[in-house]
N, C-alpha and C. Protein backbone atom coordinates (compact mmCIF):
# COMPACT_ATOMS: atom_id res chain seq x y z
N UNK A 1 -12.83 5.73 -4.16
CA UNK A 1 -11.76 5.27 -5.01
C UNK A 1 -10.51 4.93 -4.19
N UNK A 2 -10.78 4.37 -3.23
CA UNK A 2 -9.60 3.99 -2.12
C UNK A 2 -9.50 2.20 -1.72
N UNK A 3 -8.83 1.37 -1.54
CA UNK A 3 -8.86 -0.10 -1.27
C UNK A 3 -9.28 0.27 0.12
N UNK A 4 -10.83 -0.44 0.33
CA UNK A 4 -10.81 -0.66 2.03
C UNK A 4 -11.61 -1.91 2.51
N UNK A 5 -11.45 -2.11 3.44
CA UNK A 5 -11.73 -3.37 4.41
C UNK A 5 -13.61 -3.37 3.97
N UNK A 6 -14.36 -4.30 3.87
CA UNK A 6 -15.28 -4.17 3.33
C UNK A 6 -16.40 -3.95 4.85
N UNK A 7 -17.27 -3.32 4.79
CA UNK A 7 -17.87 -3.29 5.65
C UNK A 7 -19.10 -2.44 5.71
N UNK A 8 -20.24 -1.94 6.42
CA UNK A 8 -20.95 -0.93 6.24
C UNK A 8 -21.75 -0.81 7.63
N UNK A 9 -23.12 -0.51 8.32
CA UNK A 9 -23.53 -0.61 9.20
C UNK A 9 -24.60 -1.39 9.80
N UNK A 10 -25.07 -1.50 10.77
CA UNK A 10 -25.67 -2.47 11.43
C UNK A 10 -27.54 -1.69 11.26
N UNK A 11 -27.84 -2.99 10.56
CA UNK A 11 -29.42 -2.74 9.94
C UNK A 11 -30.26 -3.71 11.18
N UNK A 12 -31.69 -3.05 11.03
CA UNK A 12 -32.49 -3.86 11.86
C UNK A 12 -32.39 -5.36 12.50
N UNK A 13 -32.55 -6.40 11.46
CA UNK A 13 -32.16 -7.61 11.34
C UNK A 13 -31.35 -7.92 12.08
N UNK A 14 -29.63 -7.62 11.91
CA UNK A 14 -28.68 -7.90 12.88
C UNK A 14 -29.02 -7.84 14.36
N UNK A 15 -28.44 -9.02 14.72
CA UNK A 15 -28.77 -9.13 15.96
C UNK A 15 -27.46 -9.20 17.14
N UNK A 16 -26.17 -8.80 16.47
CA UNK A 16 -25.01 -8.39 17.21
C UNK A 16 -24.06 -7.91 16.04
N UNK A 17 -22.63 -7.31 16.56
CA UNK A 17 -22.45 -6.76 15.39
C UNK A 17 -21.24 -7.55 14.62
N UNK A 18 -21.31 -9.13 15.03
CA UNK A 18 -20.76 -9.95 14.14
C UNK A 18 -21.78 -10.06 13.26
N UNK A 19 -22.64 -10.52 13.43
CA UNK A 19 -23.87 -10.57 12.71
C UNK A 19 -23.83 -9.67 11.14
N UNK A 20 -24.11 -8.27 11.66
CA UNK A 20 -23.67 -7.53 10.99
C UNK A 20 -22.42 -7.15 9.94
N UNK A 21 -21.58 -7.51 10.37
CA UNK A 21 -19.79 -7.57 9.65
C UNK A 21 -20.33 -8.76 9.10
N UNK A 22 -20.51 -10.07 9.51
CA UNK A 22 -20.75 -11.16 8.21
C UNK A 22 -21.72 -10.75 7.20
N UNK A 23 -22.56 -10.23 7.69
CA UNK A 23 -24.02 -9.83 6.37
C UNK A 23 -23.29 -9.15 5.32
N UNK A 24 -22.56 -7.74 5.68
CA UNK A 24 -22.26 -6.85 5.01
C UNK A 24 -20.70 -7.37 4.33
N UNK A 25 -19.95 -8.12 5.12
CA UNK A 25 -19.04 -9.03 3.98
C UNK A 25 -19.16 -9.92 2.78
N UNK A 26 -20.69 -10.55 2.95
CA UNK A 26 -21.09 -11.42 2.51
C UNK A 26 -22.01 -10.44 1.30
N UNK A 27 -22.52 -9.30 1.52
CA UNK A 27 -23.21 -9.00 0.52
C UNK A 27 -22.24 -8.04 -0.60
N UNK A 28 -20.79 -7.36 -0.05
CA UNK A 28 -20.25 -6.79 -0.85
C UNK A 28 -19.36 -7.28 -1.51
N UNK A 29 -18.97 -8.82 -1.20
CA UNK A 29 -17.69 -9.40 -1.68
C UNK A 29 -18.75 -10.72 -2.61
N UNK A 30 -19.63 -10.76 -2.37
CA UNK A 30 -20.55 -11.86 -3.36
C UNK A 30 -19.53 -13.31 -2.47
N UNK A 31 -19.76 -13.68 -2.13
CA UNK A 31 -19.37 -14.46 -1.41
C UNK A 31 -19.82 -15.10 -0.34
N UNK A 32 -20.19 -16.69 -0.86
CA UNK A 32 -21.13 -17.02 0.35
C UNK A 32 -19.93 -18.09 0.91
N UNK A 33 -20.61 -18.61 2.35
CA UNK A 33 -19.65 -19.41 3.16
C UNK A 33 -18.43 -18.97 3.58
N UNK A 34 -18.62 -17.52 4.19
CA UNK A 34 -17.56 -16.60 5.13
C UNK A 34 -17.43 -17.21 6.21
N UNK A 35 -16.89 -17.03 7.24
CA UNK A 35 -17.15 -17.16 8.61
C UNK A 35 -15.78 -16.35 9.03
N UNK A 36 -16.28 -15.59 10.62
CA UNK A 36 -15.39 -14.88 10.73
C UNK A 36 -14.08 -15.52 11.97
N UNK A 37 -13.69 -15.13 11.89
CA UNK A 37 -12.31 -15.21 12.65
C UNK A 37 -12.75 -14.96 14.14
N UNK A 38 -12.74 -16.53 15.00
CA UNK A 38 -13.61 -16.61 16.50
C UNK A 38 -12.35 -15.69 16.92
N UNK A 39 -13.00 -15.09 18.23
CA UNK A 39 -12.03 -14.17 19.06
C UNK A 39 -13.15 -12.80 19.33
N UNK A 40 -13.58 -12.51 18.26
CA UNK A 40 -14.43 -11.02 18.25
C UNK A 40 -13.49 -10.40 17.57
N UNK A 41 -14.02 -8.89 17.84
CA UNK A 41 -13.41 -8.13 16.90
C UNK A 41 -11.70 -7.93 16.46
N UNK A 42 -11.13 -8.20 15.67
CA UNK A 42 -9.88 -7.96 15.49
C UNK A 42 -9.52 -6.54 16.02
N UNK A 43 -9.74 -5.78 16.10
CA UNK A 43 -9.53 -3.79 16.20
C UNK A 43 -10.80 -2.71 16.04
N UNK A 44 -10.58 -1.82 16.40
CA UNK A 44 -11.26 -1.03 16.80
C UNK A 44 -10.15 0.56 16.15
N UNK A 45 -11.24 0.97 15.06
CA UNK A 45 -11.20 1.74 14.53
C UNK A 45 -11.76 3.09 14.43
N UNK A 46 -11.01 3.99 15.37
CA UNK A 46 -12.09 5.85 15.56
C UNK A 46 -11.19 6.78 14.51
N UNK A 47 -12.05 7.38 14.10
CA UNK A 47 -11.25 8.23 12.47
C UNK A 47 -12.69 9.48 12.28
N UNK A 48 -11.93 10.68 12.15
CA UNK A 48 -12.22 11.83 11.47
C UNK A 48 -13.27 11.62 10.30
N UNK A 49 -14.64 12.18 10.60
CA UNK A 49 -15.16 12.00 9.36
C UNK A 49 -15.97 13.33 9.03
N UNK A 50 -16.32 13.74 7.56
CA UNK A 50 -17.38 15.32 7.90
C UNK A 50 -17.93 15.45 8.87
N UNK A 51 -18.74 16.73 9.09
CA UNK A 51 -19.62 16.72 10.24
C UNK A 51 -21.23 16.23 9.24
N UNK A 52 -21.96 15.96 9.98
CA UNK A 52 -22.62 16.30 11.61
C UNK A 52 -21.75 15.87 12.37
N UNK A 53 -21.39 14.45 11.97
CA UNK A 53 -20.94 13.40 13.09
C UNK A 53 -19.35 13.65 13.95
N UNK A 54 -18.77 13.85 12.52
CA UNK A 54 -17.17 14.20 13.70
C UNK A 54 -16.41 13.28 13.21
N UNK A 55 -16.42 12.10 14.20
CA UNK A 55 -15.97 10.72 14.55
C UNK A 55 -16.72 9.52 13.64
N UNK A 56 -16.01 8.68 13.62
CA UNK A 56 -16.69 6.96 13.10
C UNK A 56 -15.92 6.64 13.97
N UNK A 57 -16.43 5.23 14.44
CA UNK A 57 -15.87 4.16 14.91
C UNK A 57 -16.11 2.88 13.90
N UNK A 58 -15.25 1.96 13.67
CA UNK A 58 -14.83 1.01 13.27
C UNK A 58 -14.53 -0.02 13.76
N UNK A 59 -15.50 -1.24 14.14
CA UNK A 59 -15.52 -2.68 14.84
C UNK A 59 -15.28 -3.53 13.93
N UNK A 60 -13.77 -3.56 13.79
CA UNK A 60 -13.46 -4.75 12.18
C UNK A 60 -13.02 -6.06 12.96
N UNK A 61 -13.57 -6.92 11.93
CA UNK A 61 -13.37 -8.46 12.40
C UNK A 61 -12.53 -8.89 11.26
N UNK A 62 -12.28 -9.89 11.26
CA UNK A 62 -11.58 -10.41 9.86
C UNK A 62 -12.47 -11.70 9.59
N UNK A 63 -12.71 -11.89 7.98
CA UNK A 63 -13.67 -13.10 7.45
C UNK A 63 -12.95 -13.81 6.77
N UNK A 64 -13.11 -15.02 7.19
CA UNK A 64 -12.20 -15.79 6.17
C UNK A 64 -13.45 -16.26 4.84
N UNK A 65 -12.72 -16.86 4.43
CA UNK A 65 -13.24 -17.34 2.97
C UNK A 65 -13.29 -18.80 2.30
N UNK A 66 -14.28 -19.22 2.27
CA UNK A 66 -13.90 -20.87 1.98
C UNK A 66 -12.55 -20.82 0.86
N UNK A 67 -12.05 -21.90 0.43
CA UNK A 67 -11.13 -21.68 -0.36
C UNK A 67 -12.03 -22.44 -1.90
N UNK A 68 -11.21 -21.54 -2.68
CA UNK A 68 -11.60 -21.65 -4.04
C UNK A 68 -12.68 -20.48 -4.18
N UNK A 69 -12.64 -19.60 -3.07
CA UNK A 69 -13.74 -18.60 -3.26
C UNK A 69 -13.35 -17.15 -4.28
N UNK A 70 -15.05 -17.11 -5.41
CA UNK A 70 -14.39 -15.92 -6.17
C UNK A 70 -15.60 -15.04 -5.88
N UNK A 71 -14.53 -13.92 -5.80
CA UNK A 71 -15.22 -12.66 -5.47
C UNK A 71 -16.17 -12.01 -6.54
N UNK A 72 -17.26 -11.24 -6.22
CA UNK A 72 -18.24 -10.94 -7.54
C UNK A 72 -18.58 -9.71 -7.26
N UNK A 73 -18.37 -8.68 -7.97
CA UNK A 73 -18.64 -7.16 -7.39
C UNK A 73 -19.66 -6.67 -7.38
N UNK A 74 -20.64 -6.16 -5.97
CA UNK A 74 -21.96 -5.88 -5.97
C UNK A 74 -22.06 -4.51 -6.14
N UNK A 75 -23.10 -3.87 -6.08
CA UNK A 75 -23.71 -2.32 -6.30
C UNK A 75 -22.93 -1.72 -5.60
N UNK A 76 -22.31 -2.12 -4.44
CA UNK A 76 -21.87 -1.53 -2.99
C UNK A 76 -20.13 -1.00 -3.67
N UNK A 77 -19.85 -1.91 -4.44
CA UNK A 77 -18.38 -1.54 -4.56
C UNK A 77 -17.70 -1.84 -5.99
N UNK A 78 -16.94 -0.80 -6.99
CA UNK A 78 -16.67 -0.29 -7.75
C UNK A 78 -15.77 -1.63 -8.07
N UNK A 79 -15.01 -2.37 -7.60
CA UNK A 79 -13.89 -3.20 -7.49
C UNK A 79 -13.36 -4.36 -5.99
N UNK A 80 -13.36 -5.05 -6.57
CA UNK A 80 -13.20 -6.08 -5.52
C UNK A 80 -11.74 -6.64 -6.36
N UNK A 81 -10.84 -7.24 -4.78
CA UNK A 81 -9.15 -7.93 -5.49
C UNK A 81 -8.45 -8.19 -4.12
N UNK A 82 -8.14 -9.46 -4.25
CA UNK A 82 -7.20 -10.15 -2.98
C UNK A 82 -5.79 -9.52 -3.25
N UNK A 83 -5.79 -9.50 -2.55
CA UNK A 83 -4.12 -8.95 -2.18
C UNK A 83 -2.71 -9.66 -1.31
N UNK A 84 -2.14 -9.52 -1.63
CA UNK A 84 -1.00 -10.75 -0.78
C UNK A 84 -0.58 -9.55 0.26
N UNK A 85 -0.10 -10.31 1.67
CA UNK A 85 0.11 -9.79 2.57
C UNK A 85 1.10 -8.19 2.55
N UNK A 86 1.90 -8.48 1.68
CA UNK A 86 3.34 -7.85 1.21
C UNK A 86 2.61 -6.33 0.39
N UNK A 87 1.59 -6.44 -0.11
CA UNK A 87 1.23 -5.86 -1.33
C UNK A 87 0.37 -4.73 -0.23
N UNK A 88 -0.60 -4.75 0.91
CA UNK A 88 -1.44 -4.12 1.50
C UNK A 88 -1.04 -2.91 2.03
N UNK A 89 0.27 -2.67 2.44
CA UNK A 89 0.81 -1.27 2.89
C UNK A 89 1.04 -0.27 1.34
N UNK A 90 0.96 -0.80 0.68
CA UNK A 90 1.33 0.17 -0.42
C UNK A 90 -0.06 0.86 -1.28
N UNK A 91 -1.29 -0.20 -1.29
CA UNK A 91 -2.42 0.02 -2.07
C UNK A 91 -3.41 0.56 -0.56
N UNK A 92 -3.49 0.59 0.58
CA UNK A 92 -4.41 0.97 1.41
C UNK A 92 -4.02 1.77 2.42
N UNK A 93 -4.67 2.23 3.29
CA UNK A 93 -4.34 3.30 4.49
C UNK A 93 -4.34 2.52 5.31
N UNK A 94 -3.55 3.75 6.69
CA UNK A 94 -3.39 3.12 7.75
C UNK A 94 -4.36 1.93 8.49
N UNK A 95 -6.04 1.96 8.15
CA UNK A 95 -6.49 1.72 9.44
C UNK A 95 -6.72 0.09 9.06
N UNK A 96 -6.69 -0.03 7.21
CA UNK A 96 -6.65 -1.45 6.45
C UNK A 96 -5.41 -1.98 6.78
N UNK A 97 -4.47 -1.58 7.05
CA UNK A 97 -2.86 -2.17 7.21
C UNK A 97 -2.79 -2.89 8.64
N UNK A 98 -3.75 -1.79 9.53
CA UNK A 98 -3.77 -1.92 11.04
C UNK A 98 -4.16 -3.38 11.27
N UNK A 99 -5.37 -3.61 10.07
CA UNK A 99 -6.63 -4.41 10.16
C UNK A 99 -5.86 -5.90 9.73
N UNK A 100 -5.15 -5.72 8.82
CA UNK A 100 -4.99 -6.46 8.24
C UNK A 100 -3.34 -7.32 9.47
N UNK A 101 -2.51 -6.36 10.05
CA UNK A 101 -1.52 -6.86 10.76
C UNK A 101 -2.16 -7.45 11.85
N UNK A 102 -2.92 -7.21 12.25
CA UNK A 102 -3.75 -7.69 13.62
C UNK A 102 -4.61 -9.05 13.28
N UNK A 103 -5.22 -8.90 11.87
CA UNK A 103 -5.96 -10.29 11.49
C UNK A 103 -5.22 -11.25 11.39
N UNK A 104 -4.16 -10.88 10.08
CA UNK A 104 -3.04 -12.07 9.94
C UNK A 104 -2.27 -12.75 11.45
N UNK A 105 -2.23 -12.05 12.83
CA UNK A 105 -1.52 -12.33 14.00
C UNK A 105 -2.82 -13.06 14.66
N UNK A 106 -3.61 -12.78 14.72
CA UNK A 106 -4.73 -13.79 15.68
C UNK A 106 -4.63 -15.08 14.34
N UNK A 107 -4.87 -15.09 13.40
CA UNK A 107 -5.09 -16.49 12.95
C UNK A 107 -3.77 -16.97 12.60
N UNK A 108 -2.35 -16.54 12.78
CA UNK A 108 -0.92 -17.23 13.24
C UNK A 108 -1.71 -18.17 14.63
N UNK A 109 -2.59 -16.94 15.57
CA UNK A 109 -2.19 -18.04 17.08
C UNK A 109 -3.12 -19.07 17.24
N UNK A 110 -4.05 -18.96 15.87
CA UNK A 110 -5.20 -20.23 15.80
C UNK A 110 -4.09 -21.72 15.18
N UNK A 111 -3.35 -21.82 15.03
CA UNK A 111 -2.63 -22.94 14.20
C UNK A 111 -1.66 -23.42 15.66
């Protein structure tokens, strides 16, 4: 019940882990004709999680979206909703804010 960056993990199939981040964007946001933001990964995300594990790491990219694209909510997620830049520090945590200041600055230096 938290706004987060959409994402999940790298299944057989994938064959790098853009690969992966597009599949799993593409299957939780219903949304076809993503493509992600050339450069590689936007950030790199390590965060506290139960045990066994401890740790996650987090290889977020940013996807853009053809335009006129509408989002369709799959099994994976309770709620799907675009958000304006202004609006993301108040509805998400640090590591979506992180994600999101770092995405919006690489595609400023694509223009």
């Amino acid at each position: 019940r938290m706004w987060l960056q959409m994402g999940g993990h790298c299944e057989r199939q994938d064959t790098t882990l853009a690969a992966a981040a597009l599949r799993e964007a593409t299957e939780e946001s219903g949304i076809s004709g993503l493509t992600l933001l050339a450069g590689g990964p936007v950030t790199l995300d390590r965060h506290r999680i139960p045990a066994p594990c401890h740790w996650h790491l987090d290889v977020q990219y940013a996807a853009l979206a053809p335009a006129g694209a509408t989002e369709q909510i799959s099994d994976e997620s309770l709620d799907l909703r675009w958000f304006a830049y202004d609006e993301v520090a108040s509805v998400a945590d640090t590591s979506v804010v992180q994600l999101m200041t770092r995405a919006r600055a690489a595609l400023e230096q694509r223009r």
